[in-house]
C-alpha atoms as a PDB file:
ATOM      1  CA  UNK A   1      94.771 116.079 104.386  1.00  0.00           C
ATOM      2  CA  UNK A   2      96.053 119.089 102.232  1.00  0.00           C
ATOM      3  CA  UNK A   3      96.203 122.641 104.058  1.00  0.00           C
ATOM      4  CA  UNK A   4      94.296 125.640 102.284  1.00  0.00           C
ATOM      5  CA  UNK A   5      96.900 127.642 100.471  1.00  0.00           C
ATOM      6  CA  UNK A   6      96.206 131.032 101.580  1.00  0.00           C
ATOM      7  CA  UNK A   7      97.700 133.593  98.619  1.00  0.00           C
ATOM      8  CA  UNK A   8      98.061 137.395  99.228  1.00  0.00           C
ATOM      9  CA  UNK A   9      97.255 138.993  96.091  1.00  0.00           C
ATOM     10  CA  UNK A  10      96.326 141.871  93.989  1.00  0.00           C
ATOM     11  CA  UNK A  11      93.982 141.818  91.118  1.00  0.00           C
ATOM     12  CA  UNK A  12      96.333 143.335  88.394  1.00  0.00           C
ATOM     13  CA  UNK A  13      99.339 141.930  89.379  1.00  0.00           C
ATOM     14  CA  UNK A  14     100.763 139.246  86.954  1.00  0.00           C
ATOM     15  CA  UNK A  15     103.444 137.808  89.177  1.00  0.00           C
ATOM     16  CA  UNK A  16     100.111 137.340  91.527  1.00  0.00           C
ATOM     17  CA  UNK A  17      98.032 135.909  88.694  1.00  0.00           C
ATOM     18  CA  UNK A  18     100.373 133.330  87.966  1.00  0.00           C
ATOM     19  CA  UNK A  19     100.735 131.639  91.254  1.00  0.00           C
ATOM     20  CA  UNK A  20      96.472 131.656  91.293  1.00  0.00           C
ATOM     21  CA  UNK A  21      96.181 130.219  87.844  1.00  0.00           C
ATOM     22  CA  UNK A  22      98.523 127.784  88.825  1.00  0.00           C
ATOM     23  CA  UNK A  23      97.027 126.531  92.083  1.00  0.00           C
ATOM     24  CA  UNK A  24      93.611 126.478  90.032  1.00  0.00           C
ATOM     25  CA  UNK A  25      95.060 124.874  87.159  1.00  0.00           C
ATOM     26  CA  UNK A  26      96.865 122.098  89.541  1.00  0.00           C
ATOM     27  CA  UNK A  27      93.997 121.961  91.558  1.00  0.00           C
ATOM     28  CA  UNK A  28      95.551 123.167  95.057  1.00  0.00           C
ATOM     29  CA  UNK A  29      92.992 123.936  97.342  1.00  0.00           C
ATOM     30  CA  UNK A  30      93.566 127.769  98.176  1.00  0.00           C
ATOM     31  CA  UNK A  31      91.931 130.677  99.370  1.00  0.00           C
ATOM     32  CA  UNK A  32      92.520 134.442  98.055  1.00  0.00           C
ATOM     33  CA  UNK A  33      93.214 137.228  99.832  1.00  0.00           C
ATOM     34  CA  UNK A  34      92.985 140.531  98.089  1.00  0.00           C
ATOM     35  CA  UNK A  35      95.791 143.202  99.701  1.00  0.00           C
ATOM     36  CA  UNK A  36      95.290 146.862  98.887  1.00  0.00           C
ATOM     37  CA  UNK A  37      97.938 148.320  97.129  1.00  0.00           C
ATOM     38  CA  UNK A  38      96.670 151.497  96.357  1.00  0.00           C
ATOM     39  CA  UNK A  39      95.900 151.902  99.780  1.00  0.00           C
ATOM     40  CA  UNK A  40      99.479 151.062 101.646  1.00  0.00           C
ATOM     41  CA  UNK A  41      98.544 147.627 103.029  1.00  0.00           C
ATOM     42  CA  UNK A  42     101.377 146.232 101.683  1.00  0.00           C
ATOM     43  CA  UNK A  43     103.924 148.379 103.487  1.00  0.00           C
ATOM     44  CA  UNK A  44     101.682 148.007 106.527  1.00  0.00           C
ATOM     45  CA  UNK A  45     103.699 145.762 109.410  1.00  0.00           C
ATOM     46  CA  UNK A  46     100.962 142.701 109.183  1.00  0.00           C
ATOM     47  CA  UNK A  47     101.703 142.192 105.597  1.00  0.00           C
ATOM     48  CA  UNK A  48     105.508 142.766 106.436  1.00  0.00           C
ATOM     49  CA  UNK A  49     106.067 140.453 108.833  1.00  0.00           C
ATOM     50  CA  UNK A  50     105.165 137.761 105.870  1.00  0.00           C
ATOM     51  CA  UNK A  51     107.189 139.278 103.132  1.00  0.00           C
ATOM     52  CA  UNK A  52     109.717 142.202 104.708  1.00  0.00           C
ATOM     53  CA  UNK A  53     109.835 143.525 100.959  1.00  0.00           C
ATOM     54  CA  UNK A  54     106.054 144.732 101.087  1.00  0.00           C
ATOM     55  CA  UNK A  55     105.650 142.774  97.546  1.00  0.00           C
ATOM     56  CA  UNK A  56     102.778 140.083  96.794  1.00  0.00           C
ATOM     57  CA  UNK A  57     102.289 137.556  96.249  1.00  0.00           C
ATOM     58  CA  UNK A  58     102.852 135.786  99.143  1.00  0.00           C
ATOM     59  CA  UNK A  59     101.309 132.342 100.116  1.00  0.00           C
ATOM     60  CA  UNK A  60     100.850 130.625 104.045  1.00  0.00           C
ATOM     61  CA  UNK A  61     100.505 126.865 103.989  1.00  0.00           C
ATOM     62  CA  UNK A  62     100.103 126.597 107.449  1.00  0.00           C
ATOM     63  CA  UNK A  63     103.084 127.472 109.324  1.00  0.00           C
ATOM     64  CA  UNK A  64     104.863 127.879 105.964  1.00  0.00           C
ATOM     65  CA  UNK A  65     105.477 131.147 103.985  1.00  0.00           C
ATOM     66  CA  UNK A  66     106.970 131.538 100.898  1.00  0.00           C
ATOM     67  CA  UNK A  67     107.309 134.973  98.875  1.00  0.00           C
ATOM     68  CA  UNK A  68     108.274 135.374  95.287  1.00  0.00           C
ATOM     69  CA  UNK A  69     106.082 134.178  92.713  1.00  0.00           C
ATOM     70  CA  UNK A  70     108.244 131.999  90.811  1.00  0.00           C
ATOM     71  CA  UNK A  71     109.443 130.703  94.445  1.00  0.00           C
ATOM     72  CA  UNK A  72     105.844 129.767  95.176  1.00  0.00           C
ATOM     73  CA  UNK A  73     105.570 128.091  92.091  1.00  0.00           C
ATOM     74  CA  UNK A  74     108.261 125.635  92.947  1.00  0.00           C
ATOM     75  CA  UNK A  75     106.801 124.734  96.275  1.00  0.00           C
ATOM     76  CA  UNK A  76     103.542 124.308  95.304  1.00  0.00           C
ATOM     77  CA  UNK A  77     104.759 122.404  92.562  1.00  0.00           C
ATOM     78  CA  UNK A  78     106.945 119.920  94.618  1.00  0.00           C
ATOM     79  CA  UNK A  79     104.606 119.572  97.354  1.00  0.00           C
ATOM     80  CA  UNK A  80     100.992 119.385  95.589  1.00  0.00           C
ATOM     81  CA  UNK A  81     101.628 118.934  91.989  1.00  0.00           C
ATOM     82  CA  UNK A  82     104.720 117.340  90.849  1.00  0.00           C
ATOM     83  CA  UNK A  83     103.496 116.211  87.157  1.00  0.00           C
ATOM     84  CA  UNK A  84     104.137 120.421  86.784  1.00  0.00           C
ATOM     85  CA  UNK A  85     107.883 119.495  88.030  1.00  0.00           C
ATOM     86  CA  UNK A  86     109.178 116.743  87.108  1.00  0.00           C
ATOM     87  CA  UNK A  87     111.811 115.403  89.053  1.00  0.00           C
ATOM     88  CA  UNK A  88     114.226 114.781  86.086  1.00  0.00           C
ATOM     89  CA  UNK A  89     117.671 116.731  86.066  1.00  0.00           C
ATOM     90  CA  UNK A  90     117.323 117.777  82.268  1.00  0.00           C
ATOM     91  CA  UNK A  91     113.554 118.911  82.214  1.00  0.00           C
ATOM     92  CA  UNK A  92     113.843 120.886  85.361  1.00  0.00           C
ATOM     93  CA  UNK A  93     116.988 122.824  84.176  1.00  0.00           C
ATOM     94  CA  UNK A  94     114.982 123.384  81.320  1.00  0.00           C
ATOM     95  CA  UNK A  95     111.901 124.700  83.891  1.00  0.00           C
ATOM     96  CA  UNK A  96     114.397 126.857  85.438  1.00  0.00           C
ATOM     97  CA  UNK A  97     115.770 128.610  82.651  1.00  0.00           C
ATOM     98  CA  UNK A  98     111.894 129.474  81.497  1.00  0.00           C
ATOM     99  CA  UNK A  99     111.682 130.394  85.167  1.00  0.00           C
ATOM    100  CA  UNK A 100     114.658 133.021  84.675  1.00  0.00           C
ATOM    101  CA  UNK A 101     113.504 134.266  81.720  1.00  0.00           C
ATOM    102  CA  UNK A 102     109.881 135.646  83.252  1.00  0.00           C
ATOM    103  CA  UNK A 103     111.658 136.670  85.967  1.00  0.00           C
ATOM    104  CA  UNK A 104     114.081 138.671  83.585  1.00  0.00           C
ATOM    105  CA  UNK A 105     113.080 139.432  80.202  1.00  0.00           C
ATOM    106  CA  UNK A 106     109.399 139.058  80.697  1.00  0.00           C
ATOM    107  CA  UNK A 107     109.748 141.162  83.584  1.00  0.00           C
ATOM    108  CA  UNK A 108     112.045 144.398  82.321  1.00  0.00           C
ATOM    109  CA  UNK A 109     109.957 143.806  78.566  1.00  0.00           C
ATOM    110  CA  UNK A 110     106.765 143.303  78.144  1.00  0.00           C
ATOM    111  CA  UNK A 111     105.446 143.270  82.119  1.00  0.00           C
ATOM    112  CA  UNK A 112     107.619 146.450  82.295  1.00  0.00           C
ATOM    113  CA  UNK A 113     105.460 148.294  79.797  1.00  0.00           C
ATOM    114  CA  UNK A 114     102.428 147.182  81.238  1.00  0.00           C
ATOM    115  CA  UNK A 115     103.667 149.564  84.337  1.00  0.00           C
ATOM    116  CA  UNK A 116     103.973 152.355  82.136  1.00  0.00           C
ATOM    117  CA  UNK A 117     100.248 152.187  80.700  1.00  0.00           C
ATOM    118  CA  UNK A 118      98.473 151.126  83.741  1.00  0.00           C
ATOM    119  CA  UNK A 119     100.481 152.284  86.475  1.00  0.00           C
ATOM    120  CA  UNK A 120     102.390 155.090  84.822  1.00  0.00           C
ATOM    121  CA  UNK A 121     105.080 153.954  86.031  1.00  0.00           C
ATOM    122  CA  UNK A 122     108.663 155.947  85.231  1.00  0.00           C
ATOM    123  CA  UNK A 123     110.062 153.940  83.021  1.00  0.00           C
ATOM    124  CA  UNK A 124     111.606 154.159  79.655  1.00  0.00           C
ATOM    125  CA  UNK A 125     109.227 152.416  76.941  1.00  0.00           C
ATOM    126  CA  UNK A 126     111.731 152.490  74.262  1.00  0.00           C
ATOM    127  CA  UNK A 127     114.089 149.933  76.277  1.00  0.00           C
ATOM    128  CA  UNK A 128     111.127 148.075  77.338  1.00  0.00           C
ATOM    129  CA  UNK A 129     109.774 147.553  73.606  1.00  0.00           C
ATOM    130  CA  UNK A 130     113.469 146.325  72.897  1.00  0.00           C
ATOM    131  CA  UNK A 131     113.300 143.966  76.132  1.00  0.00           C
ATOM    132  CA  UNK A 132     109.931 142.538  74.662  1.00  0.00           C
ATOM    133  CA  UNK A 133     111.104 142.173  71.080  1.00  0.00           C
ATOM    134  CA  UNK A 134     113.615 139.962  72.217  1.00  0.00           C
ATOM    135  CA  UNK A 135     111.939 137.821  74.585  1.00  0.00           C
ATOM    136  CA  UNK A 136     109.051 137.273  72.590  1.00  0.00           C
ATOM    137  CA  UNK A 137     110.954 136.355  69.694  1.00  0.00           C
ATOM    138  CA  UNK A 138     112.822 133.743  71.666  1.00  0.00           C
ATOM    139  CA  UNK A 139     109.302 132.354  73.116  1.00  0.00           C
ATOM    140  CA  UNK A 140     108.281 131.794  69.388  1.00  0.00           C
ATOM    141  CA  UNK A 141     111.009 130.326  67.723  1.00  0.00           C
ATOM    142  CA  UNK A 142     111.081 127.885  70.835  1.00  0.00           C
ATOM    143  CA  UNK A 143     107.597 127.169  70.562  1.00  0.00           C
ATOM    144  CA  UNK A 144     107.998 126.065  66.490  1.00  0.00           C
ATOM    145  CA  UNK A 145     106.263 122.498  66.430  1.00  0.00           C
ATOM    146  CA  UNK A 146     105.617 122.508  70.438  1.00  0.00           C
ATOM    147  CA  UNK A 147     102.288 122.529  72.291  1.00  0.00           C
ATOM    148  CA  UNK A 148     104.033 123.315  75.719  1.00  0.00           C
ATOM    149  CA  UNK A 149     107.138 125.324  76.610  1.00  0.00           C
ATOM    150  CA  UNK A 150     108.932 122.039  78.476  1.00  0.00           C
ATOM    151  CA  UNK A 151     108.221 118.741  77.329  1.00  0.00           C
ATOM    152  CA  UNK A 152     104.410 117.544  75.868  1.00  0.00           C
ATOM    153  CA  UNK A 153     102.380 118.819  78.893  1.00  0.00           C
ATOM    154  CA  UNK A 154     102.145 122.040  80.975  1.00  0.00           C
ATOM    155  CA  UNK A 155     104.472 122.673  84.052  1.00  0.00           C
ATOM    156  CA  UNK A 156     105.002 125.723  85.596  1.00  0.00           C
ATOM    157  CA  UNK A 157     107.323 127.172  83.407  1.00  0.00           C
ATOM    158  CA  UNK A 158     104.570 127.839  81.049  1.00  0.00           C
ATOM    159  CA  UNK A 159     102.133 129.097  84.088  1.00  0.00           C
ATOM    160  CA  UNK A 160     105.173 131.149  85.021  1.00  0.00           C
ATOM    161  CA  UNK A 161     105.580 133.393  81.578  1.00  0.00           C
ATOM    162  CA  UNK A 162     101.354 133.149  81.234  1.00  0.00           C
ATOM    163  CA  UNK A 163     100.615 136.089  82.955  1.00  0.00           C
ATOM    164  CA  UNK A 164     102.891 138.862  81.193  1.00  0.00           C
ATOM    165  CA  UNK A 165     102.763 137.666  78.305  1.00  0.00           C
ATOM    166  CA  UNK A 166      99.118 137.040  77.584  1.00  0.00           C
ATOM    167  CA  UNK A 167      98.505 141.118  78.705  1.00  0.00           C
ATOM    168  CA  UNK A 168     100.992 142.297  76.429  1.00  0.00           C
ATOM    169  CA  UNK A 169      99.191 144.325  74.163  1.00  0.00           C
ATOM    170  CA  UNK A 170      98.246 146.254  77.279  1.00  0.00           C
ATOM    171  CA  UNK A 171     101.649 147.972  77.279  1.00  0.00           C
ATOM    172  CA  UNK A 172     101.628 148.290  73.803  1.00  0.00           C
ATOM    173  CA  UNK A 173     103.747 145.176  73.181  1.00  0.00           C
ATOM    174  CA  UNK A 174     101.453 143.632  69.904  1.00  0.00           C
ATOM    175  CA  UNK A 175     101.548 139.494  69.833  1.00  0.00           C
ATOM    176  CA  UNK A 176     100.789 139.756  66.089  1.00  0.00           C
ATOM    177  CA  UNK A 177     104.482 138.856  64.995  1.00  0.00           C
ATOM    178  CA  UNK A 178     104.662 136.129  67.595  1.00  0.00           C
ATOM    179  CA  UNK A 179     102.102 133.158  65.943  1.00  0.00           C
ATOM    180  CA  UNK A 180     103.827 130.452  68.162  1.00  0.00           C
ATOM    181  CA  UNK A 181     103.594 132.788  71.544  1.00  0.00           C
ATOM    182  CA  UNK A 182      99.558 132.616  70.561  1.00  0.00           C
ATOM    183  CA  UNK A 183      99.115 129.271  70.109  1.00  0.00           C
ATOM    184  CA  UNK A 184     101.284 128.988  73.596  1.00  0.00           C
ATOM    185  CA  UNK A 185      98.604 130.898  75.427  1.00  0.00           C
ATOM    186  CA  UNK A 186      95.127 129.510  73.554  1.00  0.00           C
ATOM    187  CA  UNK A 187      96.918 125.852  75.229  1.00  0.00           C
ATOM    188  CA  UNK A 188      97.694 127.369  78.626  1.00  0.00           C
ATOM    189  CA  UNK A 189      94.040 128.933  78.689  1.00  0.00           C
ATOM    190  CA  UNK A 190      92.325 125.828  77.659  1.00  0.00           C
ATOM    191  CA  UNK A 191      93.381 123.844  80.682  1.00  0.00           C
ATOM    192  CA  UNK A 192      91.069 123.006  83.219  1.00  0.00           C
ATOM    193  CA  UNK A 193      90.708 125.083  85.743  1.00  0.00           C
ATOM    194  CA  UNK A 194      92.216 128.553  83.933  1.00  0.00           C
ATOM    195  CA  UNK A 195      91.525 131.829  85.462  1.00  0.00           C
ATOM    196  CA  UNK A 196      91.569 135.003  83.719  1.00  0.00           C
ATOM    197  CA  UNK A 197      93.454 137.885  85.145  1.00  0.00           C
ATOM    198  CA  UNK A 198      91.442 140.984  84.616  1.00  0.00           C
ATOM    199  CA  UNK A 199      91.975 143.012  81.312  1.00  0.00           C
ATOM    200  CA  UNK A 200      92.669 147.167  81.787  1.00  0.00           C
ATOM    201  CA  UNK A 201      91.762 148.742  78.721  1.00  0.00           C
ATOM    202  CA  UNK A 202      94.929 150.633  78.049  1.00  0.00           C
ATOM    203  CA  UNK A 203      97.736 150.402  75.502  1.00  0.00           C
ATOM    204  CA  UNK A 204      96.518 148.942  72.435  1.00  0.00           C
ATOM    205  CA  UNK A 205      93.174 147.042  74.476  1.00  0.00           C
ATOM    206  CA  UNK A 206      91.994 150.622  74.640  1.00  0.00           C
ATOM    207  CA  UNK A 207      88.739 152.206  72.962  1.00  0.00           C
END
């Protein structure tokens, strides 16, 4: 009998989000817990003494913890849903390097100017509009005449560049120019089990 995956979380974070979706998408039986960033909690020495950095997510599976959201993706993955990881040398290189590239491009581009419109966060928008261009632009000419980033169903490379991506325009990063990005995310969000993250009506989502 499975454990309950317990996942530390915040609302509005995407590298959060994307460990959720994918434990609801695979089917893992979890439990959310919502940490208060806002308030400190996660510089407070409880949350600490799971994750030293003070960042979520972070998941217990009983006397295991694991921090880093594509991290956690790879355990869940291997332990509770391997179809999302398949243990094949050439399609999990190909995992990995989706893997690097939300934990890279996604994350300096288009996740990065997110920061700036909800958090207003310091950082330069030019460079992150640059960041995004490219990335995006890679995503789509990847995706031309593909339903899933690896292969001909979902693993967690596409649950892992979901989150970012899909909020965007809420940084002011338009998906318009990216037709194969959008077709990407109307497949992720079809699958059973999808969970929204919550929307923030700022960049170009606001009215």
């Amino acid at each position: 009998m499975s454990n309950t995956v317990k996942i530390h979380s915040f609302t509005l974070s995407g590298h959060a989000h994307r460990v959720v979706l994918f434990a609801a998408i695979a089917g893992i039986k979890h439990q959310v817990n919502l940490i208060d960033l806002p308030a400190g909690e996660h510089k407070e020495a409880p949350f600490l003494a799971l994750n030293p950095l003070g960042q979520v997510p972070v998941i217990e599976d009983g006397n295991v913890v694991v921090s880093d959201s594509n991290a956690i993706l790879v355990y869940l993955a291997k332990k509770y849903a391997p179809t999302f990881l398949p243990n094949d040398p050439v399609v999990e290189a190909q995992i990995q390097k989706f893997l690097t590239l939300a934990a890279g491009s996604l994350a300096f581009g288009p996740a990065a100017a997110r920061l700036i419109t909800v958090f207003n966060a310091p950082i330069n928008v030019e460079y992150t509009m640059e960041i995004a261009a490219k990335a995006l632009s890679q995503l789509d000419l990847h995706m031309q005449g593909r339903e899933f980033l690896v292969g001909n169903t979902p693993t967690i490379a596409d649950i892992a560049i979901y989150s970012y991506t899909a909020h965007a325009p809420e940084g002011n990063v338009s998906l318009s120019p990216y037709p194969n990005v959008q077709r990407l995310l109307k497949n992720i969000e079809a699958l059973d089990g999808f969970v929204a993250m919550p929307t923030t009506e700022v960049g170009q989502l606001a009215k």
